[in-house]
N, C-alpha and C. Protein backbone atom coordinates (compact mmCIF):
# COMPACT_ATOMS: atom_id res chain seq x y z
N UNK A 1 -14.65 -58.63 -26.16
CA UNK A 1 -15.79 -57.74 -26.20
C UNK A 1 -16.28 -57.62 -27.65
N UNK A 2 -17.38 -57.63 -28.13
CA UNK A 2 -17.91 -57.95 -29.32
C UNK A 2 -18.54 -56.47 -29.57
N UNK A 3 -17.73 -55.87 -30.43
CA UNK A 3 -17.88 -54.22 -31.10
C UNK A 3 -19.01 -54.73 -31.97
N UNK A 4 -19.92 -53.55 -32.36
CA UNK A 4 -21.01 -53.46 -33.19
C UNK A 4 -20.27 -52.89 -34.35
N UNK A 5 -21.50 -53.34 -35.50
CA UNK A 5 -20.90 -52.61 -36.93
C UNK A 5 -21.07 -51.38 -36.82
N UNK A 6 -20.42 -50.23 -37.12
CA UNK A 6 -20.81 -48.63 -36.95
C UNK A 6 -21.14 -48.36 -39.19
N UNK A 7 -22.27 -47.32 -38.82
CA UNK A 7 -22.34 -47.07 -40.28
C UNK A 7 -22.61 -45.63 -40.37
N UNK A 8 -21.65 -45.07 -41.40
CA UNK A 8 -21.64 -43.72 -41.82
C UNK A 8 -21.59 -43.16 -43.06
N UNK A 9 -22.27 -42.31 -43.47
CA UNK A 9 -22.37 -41.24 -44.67
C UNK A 9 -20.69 -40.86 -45.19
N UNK A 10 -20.28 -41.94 -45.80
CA UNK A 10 -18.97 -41.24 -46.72
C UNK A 10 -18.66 -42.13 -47.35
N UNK A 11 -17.19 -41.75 -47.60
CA UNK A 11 -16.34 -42.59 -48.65
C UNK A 11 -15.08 -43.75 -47.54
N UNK A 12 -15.80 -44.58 -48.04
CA UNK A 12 -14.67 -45.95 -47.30
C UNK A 12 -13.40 -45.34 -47.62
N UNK A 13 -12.93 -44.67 -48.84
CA UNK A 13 -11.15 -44.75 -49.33
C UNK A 13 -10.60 -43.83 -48.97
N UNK A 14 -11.50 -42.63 -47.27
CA UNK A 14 -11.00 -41.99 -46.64
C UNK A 14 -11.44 -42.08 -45.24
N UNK A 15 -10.88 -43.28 -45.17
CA UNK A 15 -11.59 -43.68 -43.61
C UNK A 15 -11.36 -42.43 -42.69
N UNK A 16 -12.66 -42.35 -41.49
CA UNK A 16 -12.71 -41.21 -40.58
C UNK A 16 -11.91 -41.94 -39.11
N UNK A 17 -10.91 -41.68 -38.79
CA UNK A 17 -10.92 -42.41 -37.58
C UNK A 17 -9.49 -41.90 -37.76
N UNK A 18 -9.21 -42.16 -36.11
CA UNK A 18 -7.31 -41.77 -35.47
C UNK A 18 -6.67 -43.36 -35.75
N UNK A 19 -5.22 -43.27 -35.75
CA UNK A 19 -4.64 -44.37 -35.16
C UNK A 19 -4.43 -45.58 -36.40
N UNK A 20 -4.29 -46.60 -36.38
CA UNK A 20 -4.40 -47.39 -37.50
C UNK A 20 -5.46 -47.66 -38.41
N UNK A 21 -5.29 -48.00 -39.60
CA UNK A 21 -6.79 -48.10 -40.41
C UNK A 21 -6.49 -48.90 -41.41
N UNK A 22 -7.70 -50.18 -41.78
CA UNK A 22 -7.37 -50.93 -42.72
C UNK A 22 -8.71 -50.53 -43.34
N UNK A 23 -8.65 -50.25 -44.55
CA UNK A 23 -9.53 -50.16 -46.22
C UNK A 23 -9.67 -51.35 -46.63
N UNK A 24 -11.08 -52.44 -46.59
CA UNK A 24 -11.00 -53.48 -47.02
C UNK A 24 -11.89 -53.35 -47.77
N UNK A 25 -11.89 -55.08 -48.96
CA UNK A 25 -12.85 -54.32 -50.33
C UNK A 25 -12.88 -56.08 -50.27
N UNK A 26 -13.74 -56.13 -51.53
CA UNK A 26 -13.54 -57.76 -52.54
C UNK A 26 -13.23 -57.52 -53.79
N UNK A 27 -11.95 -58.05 -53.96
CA UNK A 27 -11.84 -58.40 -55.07
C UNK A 27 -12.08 -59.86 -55.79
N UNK A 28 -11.55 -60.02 -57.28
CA UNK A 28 -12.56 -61.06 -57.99
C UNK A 28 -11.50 -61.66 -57.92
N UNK A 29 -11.51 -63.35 -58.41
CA UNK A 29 -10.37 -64.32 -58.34
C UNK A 29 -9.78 -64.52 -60.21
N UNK A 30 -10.37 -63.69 -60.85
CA UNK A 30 -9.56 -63.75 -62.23
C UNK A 30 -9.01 -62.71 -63.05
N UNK A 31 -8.43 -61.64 -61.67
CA UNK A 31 -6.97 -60.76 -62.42
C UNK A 31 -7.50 -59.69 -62.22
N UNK A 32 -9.05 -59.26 -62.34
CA UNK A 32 -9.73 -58.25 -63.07
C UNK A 32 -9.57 -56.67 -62.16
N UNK A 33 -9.26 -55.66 -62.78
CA UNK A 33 -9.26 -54.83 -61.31
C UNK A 33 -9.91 -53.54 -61.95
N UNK A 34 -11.08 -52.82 -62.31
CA UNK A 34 -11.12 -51.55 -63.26
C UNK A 34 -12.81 -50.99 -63.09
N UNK A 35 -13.33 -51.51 -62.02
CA UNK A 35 -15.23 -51.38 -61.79
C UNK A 35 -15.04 -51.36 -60.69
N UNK A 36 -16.04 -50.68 -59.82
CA UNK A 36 -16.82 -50.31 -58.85
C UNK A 36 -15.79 -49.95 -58.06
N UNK A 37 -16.01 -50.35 -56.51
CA UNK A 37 -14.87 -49.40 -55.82
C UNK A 37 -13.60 -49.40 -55.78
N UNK A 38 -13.25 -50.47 -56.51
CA UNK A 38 -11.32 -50.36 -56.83
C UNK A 38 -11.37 -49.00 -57.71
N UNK A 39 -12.05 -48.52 -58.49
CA UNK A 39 -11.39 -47.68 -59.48
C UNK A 39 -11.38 -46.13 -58.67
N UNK A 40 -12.35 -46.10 -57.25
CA UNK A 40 -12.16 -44.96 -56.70
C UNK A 40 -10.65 -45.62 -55.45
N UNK A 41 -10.27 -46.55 -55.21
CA UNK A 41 -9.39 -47.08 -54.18
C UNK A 41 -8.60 -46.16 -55.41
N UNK A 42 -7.91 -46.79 -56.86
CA UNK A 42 -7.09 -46.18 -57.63
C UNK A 42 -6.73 -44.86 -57.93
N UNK A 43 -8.00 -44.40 -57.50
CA UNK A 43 -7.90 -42.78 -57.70
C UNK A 43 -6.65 -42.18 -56.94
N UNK A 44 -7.31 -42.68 -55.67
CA UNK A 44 -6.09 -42.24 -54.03
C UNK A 44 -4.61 -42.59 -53.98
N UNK A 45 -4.60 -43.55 -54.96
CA UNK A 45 -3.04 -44.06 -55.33
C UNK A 45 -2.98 -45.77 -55.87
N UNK A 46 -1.65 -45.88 -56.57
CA UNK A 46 -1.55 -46.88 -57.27
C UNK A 46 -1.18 -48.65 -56.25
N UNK A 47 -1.28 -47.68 -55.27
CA UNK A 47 -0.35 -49.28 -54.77
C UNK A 47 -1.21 -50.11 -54.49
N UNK A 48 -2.61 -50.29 -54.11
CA UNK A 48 -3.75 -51.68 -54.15
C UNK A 48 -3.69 -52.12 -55.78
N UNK A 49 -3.52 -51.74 -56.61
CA UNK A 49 -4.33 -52.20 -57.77
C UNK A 49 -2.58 -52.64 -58.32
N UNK A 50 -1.64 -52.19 -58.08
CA UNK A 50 -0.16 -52.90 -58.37
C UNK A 50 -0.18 -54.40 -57.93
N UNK A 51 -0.39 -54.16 -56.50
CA UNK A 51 0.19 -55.21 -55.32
C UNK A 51 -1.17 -55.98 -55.74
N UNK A 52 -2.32 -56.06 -55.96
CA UNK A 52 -3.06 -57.32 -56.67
C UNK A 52 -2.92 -57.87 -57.99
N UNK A 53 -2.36 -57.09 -59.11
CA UNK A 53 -1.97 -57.33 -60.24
C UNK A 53 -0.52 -58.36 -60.31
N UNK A 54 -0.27 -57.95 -59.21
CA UNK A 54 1.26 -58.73 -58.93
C UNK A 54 0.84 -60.41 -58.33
N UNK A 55 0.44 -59.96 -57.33
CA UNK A 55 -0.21 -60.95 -56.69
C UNK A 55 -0.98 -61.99 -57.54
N UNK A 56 -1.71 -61.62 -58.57
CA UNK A 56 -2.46 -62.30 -59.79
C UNK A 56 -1.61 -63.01 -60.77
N UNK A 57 -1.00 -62.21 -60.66
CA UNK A 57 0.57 -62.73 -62.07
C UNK A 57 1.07 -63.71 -61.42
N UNK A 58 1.44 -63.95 -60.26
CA UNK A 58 1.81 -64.63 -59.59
C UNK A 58 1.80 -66.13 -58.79
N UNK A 59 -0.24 -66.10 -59.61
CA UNK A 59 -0.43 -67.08 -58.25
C UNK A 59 -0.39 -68.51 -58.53
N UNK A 60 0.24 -68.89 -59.86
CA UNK A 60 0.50 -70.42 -59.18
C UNK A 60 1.69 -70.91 -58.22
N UNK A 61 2.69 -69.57 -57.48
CA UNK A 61 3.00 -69.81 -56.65
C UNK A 61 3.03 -69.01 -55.22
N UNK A 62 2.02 -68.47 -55.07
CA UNK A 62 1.47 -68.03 -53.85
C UNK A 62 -0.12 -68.33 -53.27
N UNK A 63 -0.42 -67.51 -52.59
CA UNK A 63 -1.86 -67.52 -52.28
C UNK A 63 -2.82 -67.37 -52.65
N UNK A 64 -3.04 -66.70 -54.16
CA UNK A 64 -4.04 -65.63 -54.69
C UNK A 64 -5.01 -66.89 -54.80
N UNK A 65 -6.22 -66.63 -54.01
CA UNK A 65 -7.39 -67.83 -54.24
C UNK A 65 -8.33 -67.54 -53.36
N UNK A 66 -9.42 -67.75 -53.67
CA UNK A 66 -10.58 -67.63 -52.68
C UNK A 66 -10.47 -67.79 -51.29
N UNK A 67 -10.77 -66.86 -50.80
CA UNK A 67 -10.68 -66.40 -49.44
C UNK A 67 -9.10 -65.63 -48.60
N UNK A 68 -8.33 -65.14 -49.69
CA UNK A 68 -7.24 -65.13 -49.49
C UNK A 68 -7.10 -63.49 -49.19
N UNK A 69 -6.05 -62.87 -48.34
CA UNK A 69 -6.39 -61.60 -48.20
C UNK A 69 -4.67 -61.07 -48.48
N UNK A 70 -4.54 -59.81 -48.88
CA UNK A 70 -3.60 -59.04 -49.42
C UNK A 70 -3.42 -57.94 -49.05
N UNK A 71 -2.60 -57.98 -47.54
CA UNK A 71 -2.71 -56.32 -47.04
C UNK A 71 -1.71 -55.65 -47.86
N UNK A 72 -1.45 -54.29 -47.97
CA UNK A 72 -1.07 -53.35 -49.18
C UNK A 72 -0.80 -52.03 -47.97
N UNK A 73 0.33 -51.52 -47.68
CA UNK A 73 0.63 -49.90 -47.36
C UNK A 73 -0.05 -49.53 -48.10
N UNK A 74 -0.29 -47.97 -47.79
CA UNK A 74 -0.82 -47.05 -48.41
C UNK A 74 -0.48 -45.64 -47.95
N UNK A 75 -0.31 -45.56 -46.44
CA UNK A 75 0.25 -44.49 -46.12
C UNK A 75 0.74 -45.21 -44.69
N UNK A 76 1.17 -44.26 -43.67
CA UNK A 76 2.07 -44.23 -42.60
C UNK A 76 0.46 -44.55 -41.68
N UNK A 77 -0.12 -45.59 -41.02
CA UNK A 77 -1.10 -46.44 -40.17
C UNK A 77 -1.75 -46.43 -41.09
N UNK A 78 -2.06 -47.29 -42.50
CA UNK A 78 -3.11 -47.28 -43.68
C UNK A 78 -3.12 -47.87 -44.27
N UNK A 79 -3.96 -49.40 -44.31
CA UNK A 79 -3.23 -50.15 -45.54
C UNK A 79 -4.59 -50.67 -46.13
N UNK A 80 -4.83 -51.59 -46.96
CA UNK A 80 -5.66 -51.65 -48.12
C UNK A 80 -5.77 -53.26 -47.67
N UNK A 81 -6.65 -53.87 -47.40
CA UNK A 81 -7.21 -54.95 -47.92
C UNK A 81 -7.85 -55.50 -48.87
N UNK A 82 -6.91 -56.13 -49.75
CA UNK A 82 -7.09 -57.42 -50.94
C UNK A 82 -8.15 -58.60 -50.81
N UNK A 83 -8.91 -58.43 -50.53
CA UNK A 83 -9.65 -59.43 -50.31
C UNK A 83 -10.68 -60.86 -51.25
N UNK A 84 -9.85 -61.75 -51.57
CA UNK A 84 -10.36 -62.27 -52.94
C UNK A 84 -11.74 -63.44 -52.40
N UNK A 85 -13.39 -62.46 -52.77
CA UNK A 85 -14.14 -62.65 -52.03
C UNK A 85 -15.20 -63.01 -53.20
N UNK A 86 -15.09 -62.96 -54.92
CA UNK A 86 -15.79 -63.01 -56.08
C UNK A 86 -14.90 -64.14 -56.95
N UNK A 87 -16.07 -65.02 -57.02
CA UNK A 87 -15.41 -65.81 -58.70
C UNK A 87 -16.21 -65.37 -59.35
N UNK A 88 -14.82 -65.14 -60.72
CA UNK A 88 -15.30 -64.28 -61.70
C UNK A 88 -15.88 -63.22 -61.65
N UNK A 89 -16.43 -62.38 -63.03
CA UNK A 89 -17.11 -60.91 -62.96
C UNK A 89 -18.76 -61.12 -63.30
N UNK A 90 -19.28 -62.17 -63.51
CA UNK A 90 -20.53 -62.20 -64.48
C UNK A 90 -21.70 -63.41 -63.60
N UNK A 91 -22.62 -63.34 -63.82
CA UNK A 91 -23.41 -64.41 -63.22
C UNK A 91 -23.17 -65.68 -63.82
N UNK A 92 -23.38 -66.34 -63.33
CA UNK A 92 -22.86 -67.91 -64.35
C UNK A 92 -23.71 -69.15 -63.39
N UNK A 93 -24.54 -69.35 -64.28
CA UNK A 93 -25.39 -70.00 -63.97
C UNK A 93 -26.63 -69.78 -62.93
N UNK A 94 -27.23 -68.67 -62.95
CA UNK A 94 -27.75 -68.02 -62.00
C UNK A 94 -27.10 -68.14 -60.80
N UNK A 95 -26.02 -67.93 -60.66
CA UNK A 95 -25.28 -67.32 -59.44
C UNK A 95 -24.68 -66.08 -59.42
N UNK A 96 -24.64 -65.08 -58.34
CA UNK A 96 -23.90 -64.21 -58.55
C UNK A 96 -22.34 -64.60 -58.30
N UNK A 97 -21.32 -64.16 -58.35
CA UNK A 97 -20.01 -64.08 -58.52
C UNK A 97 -19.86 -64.18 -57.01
N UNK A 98 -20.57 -63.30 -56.02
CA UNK A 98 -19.78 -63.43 -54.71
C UNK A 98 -19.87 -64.65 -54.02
N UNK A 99 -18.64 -64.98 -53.27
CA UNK A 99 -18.80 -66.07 -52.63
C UNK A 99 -18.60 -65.69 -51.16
N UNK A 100 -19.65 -66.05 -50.37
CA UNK A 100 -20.12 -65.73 -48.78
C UNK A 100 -19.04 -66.45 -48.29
N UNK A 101 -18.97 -67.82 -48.43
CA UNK A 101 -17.62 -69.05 -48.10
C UNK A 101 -16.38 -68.34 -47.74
N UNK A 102 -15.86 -67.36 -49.15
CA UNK A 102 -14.79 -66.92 -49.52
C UNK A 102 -14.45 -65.13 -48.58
N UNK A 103 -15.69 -65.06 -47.98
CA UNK A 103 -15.95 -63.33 -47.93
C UNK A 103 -15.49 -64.41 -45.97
N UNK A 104 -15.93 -64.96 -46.01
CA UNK A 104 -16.06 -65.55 -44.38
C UNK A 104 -14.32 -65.87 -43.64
N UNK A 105 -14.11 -66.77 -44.72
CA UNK A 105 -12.56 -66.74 -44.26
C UNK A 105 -11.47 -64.97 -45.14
N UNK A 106 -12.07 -64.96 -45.73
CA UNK A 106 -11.11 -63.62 -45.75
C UNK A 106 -11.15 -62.86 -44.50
N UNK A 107 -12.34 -62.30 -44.07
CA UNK A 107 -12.54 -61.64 -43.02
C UNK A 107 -12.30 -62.26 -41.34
N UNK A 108 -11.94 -63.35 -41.29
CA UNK A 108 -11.19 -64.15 -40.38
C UNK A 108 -9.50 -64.14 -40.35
N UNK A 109 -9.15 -64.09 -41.80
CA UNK A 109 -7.89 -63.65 -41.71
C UNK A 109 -7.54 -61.84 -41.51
N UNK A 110 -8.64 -61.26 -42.17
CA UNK A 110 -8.58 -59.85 -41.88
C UNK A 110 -8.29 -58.83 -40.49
N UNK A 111 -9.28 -60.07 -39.25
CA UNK A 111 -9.33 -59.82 -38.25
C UNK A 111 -7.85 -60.18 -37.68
N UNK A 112 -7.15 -61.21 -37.98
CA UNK A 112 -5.70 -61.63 -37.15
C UNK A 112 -4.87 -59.89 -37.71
N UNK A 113 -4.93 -59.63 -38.93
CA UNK A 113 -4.09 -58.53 -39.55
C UNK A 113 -4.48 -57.28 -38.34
N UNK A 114 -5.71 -57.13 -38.27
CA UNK A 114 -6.66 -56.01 -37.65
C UNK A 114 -5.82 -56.07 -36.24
N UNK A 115 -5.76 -56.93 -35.61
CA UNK A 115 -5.59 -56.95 -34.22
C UNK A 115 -4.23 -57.13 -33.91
N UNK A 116 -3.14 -57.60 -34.86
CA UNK A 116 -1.53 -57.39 -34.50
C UNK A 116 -1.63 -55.83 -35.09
N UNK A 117 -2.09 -55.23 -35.80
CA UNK A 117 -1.88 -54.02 -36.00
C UNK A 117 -2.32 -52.61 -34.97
N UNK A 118 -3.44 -52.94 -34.72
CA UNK A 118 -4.80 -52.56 -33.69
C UNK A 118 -5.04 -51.95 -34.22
N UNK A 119 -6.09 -51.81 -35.51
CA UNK A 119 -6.15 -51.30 -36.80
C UNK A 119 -7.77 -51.58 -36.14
N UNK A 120 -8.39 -50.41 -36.78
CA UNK A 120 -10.12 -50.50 -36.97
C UNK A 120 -9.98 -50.43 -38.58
N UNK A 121 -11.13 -51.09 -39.18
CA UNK A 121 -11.76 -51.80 -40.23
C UNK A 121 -12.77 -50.51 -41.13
N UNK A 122 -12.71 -50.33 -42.24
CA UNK A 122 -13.11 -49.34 -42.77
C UNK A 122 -13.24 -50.04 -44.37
N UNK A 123 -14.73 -50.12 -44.40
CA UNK A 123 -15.67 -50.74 -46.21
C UNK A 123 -16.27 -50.19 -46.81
N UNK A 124 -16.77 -50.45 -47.87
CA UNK A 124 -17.87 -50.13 -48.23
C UNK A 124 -19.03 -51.55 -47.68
N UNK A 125 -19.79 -51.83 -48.57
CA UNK A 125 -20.80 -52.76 -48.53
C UNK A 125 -20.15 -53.55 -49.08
N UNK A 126 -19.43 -54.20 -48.69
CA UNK A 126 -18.38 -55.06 -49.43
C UNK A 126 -19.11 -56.60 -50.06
N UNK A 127 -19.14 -56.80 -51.12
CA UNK A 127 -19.51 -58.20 -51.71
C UNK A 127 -20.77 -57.69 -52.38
N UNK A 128 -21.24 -56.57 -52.19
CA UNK A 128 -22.89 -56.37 -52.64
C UNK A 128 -22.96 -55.57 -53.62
N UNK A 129 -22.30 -54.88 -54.18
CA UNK A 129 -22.04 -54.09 -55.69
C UNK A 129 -22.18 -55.06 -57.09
N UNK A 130 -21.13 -54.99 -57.38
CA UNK A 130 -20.51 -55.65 -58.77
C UNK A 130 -20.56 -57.24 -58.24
N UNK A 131 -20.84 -57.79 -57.22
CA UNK A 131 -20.44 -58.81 -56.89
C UNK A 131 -21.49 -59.32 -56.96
N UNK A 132 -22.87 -58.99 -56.96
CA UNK A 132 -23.97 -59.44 -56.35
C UNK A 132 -24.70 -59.74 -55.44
N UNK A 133 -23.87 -59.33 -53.95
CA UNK A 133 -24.24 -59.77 -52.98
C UNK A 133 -25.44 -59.25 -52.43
N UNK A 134 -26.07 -60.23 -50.81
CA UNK A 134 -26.94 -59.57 -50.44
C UNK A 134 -26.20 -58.84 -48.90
N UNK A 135 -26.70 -57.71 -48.47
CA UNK A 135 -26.10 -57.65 -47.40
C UNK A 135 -26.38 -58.00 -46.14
N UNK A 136 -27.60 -58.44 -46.21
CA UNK A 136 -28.03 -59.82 -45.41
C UNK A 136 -27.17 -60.65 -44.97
N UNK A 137 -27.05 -61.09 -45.80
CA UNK A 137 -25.97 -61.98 -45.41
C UNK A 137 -24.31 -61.79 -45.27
N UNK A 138 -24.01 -60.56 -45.37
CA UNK A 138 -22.57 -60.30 -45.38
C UNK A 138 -22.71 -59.96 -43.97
N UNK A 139 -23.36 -58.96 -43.66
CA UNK A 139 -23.14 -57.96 -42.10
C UNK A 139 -23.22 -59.29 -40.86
N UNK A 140 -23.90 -60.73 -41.25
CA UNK A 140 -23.49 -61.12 -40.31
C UNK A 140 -22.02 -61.82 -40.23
N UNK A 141 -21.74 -61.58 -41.49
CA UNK A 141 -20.15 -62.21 -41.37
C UNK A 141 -19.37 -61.31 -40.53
N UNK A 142 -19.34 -60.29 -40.72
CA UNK A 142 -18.32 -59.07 -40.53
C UNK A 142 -18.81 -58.99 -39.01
N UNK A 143 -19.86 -59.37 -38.54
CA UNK A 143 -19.98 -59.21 -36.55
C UNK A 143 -19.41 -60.39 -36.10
N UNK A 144 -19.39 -61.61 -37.05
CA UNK A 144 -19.09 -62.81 -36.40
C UNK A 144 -17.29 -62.77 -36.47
N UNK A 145 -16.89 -62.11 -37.90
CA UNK A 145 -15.20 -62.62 -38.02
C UNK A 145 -14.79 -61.13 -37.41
N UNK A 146 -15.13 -60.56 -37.33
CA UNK A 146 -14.21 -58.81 -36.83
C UNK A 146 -15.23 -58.02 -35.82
N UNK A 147 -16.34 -58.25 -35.61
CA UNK A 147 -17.10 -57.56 -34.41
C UNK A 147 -16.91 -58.22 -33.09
N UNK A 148 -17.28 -59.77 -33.06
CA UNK A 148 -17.03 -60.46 -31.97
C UNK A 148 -15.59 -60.69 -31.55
N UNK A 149 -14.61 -60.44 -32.28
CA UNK A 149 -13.17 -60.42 -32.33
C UNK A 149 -12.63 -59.43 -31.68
N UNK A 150 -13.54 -58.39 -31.34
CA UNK A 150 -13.07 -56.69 -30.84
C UNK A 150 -12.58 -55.95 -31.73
N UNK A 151 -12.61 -56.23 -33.18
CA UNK A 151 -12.17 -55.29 -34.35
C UNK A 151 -13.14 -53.86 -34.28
N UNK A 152 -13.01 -53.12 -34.25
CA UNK A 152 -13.62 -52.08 -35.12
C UNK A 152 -13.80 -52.07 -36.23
N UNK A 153 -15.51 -52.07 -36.90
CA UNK A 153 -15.78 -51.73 -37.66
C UNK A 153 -16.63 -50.81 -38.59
N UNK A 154 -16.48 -49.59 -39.50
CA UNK A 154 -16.90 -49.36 -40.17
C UNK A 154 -17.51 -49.39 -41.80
N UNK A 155 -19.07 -49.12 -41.65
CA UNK A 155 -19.24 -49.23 -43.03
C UNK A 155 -19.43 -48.06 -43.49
N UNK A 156 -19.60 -47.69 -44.88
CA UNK A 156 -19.40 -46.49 -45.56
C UNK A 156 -20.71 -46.48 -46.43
N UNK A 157 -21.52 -45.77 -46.17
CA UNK A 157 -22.54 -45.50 -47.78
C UNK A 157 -21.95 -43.74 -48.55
N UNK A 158 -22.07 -44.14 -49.30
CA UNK A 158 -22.20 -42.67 -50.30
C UNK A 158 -23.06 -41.85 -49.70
N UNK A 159 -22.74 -40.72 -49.78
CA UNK A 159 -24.47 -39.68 -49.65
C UNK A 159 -24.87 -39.92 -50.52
N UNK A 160 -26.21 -40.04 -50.37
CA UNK A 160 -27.31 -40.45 -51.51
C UNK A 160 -27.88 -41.64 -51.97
N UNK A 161 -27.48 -42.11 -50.93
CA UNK A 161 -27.33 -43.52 -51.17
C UNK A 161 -28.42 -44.60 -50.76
């Protein structure tokens, strides 16, 4: 059954919902962790911005690479998605940093995590901040890898937004 994106007035890093919940974000593929919504994820507690720092230190012998995802506890049904969905922090060469490619298979692996857990999905505008993205083109990722999948998903705007 193919769930629609749901969108609501708050903060992604307190998802509204019962039962399991995954917090997913993009992060960049060169270490970097200290702008846009990681630094409010950090606020709520240390363990996303550890468990990617680790993960970074780490990666010529693990996974850390484009399109690669990093679930993270956070509390008792709550965990944090790592999602390495940006090369680099800066435009480079008139490109922005996000990579759609990279945002596509993350969120394909996101969905296998989502559904052994039975976890609904909780973002911001993920890839379209600091990353450059458009969200044009993200929201159809997120119906194709986690809506048509039966994930639940939420997006989050700020008030005021």
């Amino acid at each position: 059954m193919t769930l629609p994106v749901r969108y609501v007035e708050g903060d992604a890093t307190a998802p509204v919902a019962s039962g399991p919940r995954i917090i997913a974000h993009v992060c960049n593929d060169v270490g970097g962790w200290g702008a846009g919504f990681v630094v409010a994820l950090s606020r709520r507690g240390p363990e996303p911005e550890a468990a990617y720092r680790t993960w970074y230190r780490g990666r010529a012998t693990n996974d850390f690479r484009l399109g690669a995802v990093q679930l993270v506890p956070v509390q008792v049904d709550m965990w944090v998605a790592n999602m390495i969905g940006q090369h680099g922090l800066r435009r480079a060469g008139g490109r922005p940093p996000v990579r759609y490619e990279a945002i596509e298979e993350a969120l394909g692996r996101l969905a296998e995590h989502a559904l052994r857990l039975g976890a609904s999905v909780h973002m911001p505008r993920i890839g379209c901040g600091l990353a450059g993205g458009e969200w044009s083109r993200v929201e159809p990722l997120l119906r194709a890898g986690l809506g048509e999948r039966g994930v639940p998903v939420t997006v989050y705007d700020l008030p005021g937004r």
